[in-house]
C-alpha atoms as a PDB file:
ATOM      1  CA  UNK A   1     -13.367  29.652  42.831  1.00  0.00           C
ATOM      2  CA  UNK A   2     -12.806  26.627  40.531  1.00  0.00           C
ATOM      3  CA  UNK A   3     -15.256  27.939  38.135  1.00  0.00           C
ATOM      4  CA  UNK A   4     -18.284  25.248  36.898  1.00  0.00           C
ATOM      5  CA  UNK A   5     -15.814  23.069  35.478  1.00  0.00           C
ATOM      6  CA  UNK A   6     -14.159  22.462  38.767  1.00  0.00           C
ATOM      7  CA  UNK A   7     -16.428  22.391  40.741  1.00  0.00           C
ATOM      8  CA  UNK A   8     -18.586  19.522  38.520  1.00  0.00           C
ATOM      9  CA  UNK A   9     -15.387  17.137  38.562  1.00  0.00           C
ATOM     10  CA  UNK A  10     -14.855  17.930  42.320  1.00  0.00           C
ATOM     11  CA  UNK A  11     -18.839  16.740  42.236  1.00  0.00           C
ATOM     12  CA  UNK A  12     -17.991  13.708  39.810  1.00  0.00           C
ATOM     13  CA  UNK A  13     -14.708  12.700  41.444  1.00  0.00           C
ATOM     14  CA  UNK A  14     -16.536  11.975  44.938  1.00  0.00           C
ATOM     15  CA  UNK A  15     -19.489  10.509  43.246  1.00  0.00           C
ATOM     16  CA  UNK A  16     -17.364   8.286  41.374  1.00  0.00           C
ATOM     17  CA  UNK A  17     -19.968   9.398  38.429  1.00  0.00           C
ATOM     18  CA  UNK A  18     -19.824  11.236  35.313  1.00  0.00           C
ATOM     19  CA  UNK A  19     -21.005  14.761  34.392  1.00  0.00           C
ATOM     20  CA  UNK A  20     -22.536  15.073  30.879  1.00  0.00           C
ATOM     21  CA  UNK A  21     -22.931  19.117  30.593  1.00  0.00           C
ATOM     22  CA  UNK A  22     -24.674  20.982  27.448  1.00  0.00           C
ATOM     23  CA  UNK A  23     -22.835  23.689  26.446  1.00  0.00           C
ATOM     24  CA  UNK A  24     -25.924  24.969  24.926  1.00  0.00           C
ATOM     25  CA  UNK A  25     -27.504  25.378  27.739  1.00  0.00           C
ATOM     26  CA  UNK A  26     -25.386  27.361  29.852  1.00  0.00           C
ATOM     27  CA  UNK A  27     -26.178  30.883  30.782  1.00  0.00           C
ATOM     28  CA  UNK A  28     -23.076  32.652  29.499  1.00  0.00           C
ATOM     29  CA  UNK A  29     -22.834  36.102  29.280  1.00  0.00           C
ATOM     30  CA  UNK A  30     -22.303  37.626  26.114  1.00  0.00           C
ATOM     31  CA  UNK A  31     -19.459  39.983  27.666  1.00  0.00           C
ATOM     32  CA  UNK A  32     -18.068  37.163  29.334  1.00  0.00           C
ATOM     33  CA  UNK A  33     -17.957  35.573  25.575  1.00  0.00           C
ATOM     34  CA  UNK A  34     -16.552  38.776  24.121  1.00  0.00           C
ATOM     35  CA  UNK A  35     -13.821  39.181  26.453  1.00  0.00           C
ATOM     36  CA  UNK A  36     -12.515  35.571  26.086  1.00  0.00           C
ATOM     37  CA  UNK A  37     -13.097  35.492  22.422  1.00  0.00           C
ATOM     38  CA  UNK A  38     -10.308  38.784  22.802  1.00  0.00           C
ATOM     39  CA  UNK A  39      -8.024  36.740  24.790  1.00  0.00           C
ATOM     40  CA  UNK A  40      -8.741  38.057  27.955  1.00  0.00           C
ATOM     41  CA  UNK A  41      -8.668  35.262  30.741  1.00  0.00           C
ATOM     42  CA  UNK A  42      -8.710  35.569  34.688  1.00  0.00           C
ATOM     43  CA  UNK A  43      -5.462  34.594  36.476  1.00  0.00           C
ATOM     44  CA  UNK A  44      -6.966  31.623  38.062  1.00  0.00           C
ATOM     45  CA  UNK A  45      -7.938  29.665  34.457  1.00  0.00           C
ATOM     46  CA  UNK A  46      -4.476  27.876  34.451  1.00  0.00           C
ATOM     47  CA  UNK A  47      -4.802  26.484  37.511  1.00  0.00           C
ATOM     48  CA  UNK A  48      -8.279  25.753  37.338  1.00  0.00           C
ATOM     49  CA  UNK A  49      -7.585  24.008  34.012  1.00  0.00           C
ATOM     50  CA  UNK A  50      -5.050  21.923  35.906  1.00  0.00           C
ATOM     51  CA  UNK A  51      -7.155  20.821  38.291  1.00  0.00           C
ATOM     52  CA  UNK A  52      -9.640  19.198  35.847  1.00  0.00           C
ATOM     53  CA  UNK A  53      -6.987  17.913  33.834  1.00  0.00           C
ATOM     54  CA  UNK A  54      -7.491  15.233  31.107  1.00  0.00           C
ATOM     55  CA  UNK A  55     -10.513  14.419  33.017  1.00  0.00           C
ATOM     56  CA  UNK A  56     -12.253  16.405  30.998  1.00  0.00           C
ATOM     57  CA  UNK A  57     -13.712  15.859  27.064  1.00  0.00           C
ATOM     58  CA  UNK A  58     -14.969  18.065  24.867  1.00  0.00           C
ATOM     59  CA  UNK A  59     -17.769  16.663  22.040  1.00  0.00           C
ATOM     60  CA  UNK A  60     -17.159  17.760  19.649  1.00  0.00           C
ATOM     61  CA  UNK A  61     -14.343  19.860  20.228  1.00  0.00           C
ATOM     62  CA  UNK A  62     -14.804  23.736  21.308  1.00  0.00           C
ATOM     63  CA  UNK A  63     -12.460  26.927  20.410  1.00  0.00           C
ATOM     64  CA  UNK A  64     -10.278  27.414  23.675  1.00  0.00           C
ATOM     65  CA  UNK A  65     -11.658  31.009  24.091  1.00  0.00           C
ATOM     66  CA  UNK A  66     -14.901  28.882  24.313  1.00  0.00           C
ATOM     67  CA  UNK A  67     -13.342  25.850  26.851  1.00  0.00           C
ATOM     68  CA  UNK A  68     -11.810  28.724  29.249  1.00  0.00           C
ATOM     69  CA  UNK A  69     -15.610  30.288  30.082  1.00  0.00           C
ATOM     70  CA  UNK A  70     -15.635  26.483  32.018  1.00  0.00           C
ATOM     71  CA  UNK A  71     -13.172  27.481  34.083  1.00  0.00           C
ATOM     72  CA  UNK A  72     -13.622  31.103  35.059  1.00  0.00           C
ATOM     73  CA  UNK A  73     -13.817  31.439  38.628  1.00  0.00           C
ATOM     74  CA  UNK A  74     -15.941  34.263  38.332  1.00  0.00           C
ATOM     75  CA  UNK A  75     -19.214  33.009  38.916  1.00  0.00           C
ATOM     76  CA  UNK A  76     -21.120  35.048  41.127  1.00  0.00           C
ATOM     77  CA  UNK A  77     -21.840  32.068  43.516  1.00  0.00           C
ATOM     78  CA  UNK A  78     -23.532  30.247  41.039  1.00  0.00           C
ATOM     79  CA  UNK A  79     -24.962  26.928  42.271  1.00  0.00           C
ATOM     80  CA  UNK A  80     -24.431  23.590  41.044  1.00  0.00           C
ATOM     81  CA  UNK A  81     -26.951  20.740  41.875  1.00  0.00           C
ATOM     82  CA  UNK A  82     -27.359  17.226  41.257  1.00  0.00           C
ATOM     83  CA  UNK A  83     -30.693  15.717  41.648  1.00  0.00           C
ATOM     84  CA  UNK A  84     -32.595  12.853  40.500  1.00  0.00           C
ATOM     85  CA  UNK A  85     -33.865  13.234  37.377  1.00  0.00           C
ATOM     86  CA  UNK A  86     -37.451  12.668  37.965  1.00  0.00           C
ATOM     87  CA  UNK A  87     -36.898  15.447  40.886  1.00  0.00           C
ATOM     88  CA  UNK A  88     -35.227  18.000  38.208  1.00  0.00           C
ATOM     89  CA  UNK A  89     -38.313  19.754  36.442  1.00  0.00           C
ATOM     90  CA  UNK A  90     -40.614  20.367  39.846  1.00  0.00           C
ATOM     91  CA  UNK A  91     -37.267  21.676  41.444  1.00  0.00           C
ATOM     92  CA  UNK A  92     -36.816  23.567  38.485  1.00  0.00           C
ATOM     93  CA  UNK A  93     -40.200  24.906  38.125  1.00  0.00           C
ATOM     94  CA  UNK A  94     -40.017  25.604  42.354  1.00  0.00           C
ATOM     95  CA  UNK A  95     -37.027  27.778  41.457  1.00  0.00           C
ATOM     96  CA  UNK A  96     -39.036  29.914  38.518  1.00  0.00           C
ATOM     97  CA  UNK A  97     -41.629  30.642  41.104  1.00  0.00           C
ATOM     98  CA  UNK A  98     -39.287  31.593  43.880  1.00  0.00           C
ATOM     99  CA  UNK A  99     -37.707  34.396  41.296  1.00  0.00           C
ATOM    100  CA  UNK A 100     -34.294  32.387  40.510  1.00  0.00           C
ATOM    101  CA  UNK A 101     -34.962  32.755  36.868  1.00  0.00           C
ATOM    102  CA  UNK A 102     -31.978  32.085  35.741  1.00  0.00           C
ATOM    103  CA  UNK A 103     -32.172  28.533  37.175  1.00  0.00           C
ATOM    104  CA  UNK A 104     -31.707  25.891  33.986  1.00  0.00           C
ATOM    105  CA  UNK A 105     -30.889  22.230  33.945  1.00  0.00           C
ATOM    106  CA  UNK A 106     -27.313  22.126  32.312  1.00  0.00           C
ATOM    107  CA  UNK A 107     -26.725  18.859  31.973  1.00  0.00           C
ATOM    108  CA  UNK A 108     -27.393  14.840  33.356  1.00  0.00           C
ATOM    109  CA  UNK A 109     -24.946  12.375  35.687  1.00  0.00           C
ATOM    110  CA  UNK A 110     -24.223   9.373  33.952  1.00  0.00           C
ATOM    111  CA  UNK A 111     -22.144   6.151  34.939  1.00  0.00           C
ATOM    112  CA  UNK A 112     -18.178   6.950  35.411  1.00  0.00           C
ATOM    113  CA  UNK A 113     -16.960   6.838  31.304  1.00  0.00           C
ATOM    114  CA  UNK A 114     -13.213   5.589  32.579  1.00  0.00           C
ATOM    115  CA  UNK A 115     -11.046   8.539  33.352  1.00  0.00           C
ATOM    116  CA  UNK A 116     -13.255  11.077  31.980  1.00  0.00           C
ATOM    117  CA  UNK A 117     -15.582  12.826  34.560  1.00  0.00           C
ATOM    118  CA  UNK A 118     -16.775  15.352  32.474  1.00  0.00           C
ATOM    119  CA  UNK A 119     -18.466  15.322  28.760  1.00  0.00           C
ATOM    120  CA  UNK A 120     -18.991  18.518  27.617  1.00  0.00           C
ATOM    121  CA  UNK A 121     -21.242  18.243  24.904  1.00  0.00           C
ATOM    122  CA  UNK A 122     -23.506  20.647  22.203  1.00  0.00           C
ATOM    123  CA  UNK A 123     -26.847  18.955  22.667  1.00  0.00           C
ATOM    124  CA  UNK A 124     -28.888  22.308  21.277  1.00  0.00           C
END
C-alpha cells in the first residue's frame, strides 16, 4: 500500500487537481500515534514518502512522527473517495446508515496549486 498520502496524489496526479486534506479530521488511531511518536515506522514509509515527493505541503508544518501516519501503508483497505461536494453529506449520511461509521469527509479537491497536489492542512 501507498498509505492515504499516496494514494490521494496518485488521485490528484490523474485529475490534474489538488487535494486539500484536514489533518483534524482523520481517524488515526491513538496506537498508531503512540508508536510513531516512539519512532517506530513501517518499512514501506521511505518509499512511500518518495513517491509523493515535494508534491506534498504541510500547513502549517507537522512533527515528522505526525507526517509519517500519511504514509503508512497499513490501512486496513481504507477507502478514498472523491465526490462532488453537494453529493458528499447524503453519501456520507448513506454510509452512517449502512454501519460504515467510521466514514468522515477528510478533506475537499481544489484547482491544481502548481506542483503541489496535496495541502495538508489543521482546519479543526
Amino acid at each position: 500500500g501507498f498509505g492515504l498520502a499516496g494514494h490521494a496524489f496518485e488521485m490528484a496526479r490523474a485529475a490534474g487537481v489538488t487535494f486539500e486534506i484536514d489533518y483534524a479530521a482523520l481517524p488515526i488511531m491513538a496506537g498508531a500515534l503512540a508508536a510513531y511518536r516512539r519512532g517506530i515506522s513501517s518499512a514501506a514509509n521511505p518509499a512511500n514518502r518518495r513517491l509523493v515527493g515535494r508534491a506534498i505541503e504541510f500547513l502549517p508544518p507537522r512533527p515528522a512522527w505526525e507526517e509519517e501516519l500519511l504514509f503508512d501503508p497499513q490501512t486496513s483497505g481504507g477507502l478514498l473517495a472523491a465526490v462532488p461536494e453537494a453529493e458528499a453529506p447524503p453519501l456520507l449520511a448513506e454510509l452512517h446508515s449502512s454501519g460504515v461509521t467510521e466514514a468522515r469527509i477528510i478533506g475537499r479537491v481544489t484547482e491544481r496549486a502548481g506542483e503541489t497536489l496535496l495541502k495538508i492542512r489543521s482546519n479543526s
